[in-house]
Protein backbone atom coordinates (compact mmCIF):
# COMPACT_ATOMS: atom_id res chain seq x y z
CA UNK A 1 0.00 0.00 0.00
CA UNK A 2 1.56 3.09 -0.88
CA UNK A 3 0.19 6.51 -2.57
CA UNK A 4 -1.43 6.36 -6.09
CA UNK A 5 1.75 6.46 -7.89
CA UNK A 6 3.21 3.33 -5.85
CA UNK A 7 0.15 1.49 -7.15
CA UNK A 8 0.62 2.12 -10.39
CA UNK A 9 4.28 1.21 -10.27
CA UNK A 10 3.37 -1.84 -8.27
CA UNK A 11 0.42 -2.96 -10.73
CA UNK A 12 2.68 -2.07 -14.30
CA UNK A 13 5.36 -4.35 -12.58
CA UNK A 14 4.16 -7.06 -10.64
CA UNK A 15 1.42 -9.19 -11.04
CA UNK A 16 -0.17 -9.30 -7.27
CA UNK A 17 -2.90 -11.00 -5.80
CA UNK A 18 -3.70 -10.31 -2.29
CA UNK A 19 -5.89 -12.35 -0.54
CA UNK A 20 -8.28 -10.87 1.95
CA UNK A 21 -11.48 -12.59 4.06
CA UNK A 22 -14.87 -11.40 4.29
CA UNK A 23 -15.07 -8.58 6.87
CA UNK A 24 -11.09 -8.09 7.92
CA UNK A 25 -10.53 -4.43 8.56
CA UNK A 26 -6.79 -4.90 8.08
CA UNK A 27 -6.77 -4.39 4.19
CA UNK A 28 -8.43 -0.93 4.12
CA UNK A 29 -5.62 0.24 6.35
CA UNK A 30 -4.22 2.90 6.12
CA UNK A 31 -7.21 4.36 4.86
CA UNK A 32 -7.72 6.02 1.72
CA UNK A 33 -8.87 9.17 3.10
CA UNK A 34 -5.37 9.48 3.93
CA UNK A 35 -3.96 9.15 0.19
CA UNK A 36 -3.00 5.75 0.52
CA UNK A 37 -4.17 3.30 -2.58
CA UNK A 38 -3.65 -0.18 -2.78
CA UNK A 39 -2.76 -2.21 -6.24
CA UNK A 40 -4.82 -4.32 -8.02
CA UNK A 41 -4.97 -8.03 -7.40
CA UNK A 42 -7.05 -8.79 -5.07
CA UNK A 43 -9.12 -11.44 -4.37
CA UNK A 44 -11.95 -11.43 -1.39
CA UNK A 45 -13.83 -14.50 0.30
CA UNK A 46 -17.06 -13.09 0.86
CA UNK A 47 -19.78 -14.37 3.85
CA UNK A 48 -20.43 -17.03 1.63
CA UNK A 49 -16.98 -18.31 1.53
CA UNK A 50 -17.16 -17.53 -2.36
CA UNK A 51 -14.12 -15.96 -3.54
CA UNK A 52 -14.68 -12.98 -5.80
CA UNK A 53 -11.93 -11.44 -7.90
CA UNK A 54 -11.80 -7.83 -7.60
CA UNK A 55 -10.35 -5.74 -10.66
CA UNK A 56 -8.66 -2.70 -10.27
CA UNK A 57 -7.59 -0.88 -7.67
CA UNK A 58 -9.34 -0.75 -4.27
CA UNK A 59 -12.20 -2.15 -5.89
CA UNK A 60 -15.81 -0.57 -4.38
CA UNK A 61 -17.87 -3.53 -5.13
CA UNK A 62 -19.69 -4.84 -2.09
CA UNK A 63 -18.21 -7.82 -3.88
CA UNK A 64 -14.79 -6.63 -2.52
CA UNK A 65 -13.02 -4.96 0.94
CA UNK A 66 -13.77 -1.81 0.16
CA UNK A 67 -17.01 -1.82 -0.50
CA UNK A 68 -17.65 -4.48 2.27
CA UNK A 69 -15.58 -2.60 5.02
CA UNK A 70 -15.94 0.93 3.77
CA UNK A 71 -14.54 1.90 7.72
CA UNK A 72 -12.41 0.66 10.13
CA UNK A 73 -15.48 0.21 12.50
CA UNK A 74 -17.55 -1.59 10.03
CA UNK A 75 -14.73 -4.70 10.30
CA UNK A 76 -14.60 -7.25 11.96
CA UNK A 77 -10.80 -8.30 13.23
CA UNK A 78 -11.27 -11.87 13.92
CA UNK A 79 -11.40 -12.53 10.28
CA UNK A 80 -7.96 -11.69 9.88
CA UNK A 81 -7.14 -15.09 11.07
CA UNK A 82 -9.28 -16.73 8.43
CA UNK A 83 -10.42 -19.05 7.63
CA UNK A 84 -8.98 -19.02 4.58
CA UNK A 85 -9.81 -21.66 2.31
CA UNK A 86 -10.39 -23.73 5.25
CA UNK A 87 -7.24 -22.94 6.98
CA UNK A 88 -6.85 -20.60 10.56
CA UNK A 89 -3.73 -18.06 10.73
CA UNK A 90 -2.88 -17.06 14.47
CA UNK A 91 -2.08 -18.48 17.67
C-alpha cells in the first residue's frame, strides 16, 4: 500500500494478488482518506466463503473490501485469522 503512484508502479510491474477474508478491517488500512491506494490483485472471500476477484484498484464492489468494510469500525478483526480456504492463521 503506498500513494497512487506506488500502485501504479506496483500494478505495471508485478502481477499481485492479495488475498483478503470477508469482513477483515486490516486491508483498508491505512485508509484512503489518507492518500493511501492499494494495487490491483485482489481477491476477497465473501460471507459465503465464495471468492470474488476484484479488478482494479481498491475495488468498491460490495463484492470486494472496500465496499464491504468501507470503515475501520464496520470490520470485523477476527477474520484476519481466516479461515482461509479452510485454513486458521494465528495463535
Amino acid at each position: 500500500v503506498g500513494n497512487q503512484a506506488f500502485a501504479d508502479y506496483v500494478d505495471a510491474h508485478i502481477h499481485l494478488t492479495h488475498i483478503n477474508n470477508k469482513e477483515d478491517p486490516i486491508p483498508i488500512c491505512p485508509g484512503m482518506f489518507l492518500g493511501f491506494v492499494h494495487p490491483a490483485g485482489e481477491v476477497h472471500i465473501e460471507d459465503s466463503d465464495e471468492w470474488a476477484a476484484c479488478p482494479g484498484q481498491d475495488n468498491p464492489s460490495t463484492q470486494c473490501t472496500v465496499g464491504d468494510v468501507p470503515e475501520i469500525w464496520d470490520g470485523n478483526e477476527s477474520d484476519h485469522d481466516g479461515p482461509y480456504n479452510g485454513v486458521k492463521m494465528g495463535c
